[in-house]
Protein backbone atom coordinates (compact mmCIF):
# COMPACT_ATOMS: atom_id res chain seq x y z
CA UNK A 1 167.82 98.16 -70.50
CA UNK A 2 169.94 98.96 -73.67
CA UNK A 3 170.10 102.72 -74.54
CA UNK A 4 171.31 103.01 -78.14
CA UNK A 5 171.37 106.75 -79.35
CA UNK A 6 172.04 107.25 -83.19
CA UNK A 7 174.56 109.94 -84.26
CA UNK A 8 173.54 112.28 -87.05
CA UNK A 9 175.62 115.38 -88.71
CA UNK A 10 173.14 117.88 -90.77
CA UNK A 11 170.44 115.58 -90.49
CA UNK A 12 172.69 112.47 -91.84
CA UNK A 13 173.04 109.09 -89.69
CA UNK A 14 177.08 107.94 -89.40
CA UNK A 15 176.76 106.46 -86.24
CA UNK A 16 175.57 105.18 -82.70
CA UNK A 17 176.35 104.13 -79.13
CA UNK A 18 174.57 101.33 -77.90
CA UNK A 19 175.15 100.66 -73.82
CA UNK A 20 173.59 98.23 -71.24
CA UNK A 21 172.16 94.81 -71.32
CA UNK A 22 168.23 94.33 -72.21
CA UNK A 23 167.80 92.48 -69.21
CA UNK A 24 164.49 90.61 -71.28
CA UNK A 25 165.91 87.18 -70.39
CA UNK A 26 168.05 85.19 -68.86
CA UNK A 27 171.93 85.01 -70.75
CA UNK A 28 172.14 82.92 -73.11
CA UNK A 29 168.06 82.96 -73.59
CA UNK A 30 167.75 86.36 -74.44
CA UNK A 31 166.29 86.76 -77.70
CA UNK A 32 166.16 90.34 -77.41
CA UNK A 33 169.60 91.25 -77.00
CA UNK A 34 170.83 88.37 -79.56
CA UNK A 35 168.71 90.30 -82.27
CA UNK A 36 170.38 93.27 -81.72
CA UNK A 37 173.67 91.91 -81.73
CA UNK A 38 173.06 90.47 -84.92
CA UNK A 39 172.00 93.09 -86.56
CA UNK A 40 174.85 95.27 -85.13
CA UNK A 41 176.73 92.74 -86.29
CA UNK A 42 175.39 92.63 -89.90
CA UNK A 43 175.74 96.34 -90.51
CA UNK A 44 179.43 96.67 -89.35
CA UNK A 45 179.94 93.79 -91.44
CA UNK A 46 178.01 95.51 -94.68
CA UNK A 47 179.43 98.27 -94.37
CA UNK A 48 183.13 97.48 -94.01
CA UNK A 49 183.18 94.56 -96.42
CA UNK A 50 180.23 94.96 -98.70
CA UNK A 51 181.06 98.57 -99.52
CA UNK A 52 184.19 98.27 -98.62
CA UNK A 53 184.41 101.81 -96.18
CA UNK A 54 186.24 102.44 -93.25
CA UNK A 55 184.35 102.49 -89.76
CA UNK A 56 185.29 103.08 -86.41
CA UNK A 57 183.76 100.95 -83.97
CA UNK A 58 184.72 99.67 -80.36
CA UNK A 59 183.15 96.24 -78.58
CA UNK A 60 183.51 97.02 -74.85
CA UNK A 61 183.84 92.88 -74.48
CA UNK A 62 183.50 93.56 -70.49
CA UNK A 63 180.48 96.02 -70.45
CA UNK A 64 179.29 94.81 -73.97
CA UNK A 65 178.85 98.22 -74.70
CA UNK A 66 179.16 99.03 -78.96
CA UNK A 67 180.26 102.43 -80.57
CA UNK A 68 180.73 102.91 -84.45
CA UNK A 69 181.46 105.87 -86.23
CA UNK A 70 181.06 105.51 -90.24
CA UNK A 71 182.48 108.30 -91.52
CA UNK A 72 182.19 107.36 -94.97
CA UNK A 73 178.25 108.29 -94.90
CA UNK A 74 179.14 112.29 -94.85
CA UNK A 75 180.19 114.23 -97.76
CA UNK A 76 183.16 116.16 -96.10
CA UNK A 77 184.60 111.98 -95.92
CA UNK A 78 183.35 110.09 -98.61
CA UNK A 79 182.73 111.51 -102.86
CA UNK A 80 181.11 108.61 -103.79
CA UNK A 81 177.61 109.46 -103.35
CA UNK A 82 175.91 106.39 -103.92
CA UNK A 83 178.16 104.90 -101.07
CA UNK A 84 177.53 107.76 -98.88
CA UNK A 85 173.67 106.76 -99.62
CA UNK A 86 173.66 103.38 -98.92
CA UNK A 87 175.90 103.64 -95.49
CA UNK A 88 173.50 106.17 -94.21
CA UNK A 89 170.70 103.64 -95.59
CA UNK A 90 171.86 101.03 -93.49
CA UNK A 91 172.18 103.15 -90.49
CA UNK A 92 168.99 104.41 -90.64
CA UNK A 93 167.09 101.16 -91.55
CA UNK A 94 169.27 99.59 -88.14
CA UNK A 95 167.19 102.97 -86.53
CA UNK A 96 164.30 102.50 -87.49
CA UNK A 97 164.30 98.44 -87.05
CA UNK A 98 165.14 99.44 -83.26
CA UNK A 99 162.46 101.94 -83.00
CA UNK A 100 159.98 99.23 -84.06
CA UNK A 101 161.19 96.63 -81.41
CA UNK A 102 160.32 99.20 -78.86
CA UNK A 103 156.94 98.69 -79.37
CA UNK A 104 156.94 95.64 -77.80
CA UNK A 105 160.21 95.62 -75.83
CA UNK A 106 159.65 99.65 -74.52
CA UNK A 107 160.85 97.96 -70.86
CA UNK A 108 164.18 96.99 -72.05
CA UNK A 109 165.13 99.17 -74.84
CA UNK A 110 165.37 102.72 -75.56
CA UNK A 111 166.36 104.42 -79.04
CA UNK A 112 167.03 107.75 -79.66
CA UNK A 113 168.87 110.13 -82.13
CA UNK A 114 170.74 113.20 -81.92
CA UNK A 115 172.77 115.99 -83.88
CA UNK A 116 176.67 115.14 -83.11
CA UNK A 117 178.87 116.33 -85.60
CA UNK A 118 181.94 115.02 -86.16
CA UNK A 119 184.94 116.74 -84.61
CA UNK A 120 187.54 117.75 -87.52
């Protein structure tokens, strides 16, 4: 199963975690966990190209396992608050995309979100 758990600070989405395989299909013909790593893929791209922000992510490559932290969506960060906007958009449209798969995949993925603020 892939666990992905969505960071929020004050109610704001900067982040997530995702961990484990899907386990839906075989490697290779997993449709499952290819849709999420495109659209992992896509917003990490979007958001550190297209609005050009910095973002801390890691890509486990042995566990697969996918962290990113996008500061730039919190005030305390970022001034520009139409950027701030549209990283937390994208964040929270990647949530909420996920929470919609689980309707169908509920045996293979998990999605969550929590309060984490961000250590100073």
């Amino acid at each position: 199963m892939t666990r992905i758990t969505f960071f929020k600070s004050d109610g704001v989405f900067y982040g997530f975690q995702e961990t484990g395989h899907t386990g839906y299909a075989e490697e290779g013909n997993d449709v499952l966990c290819s849709a999420i790593s495109a659209m992992t893929m896509l917003l990490i791209n979007a958001i550190m190209v297209a609005y050009e922000s910095d973002a801390d992510y890691t890509i486990d490559e042995e566990t697969t396992d996918i962290t990113l932290v996008a500061k730039s969506a919190l005030a305390a960060y970022e001034k520009d608050e139409k950027k701030r906007y549209a990283i937390e958009g994208l964040i929270k449209a990647y949530y909420y995309q996920l929470n919609d798969l689980t309707e169908e995949y509920y045996d293979f993925l998990s999605v969550e979100a929590i309060e984490k603020p961000i250590e100073k």
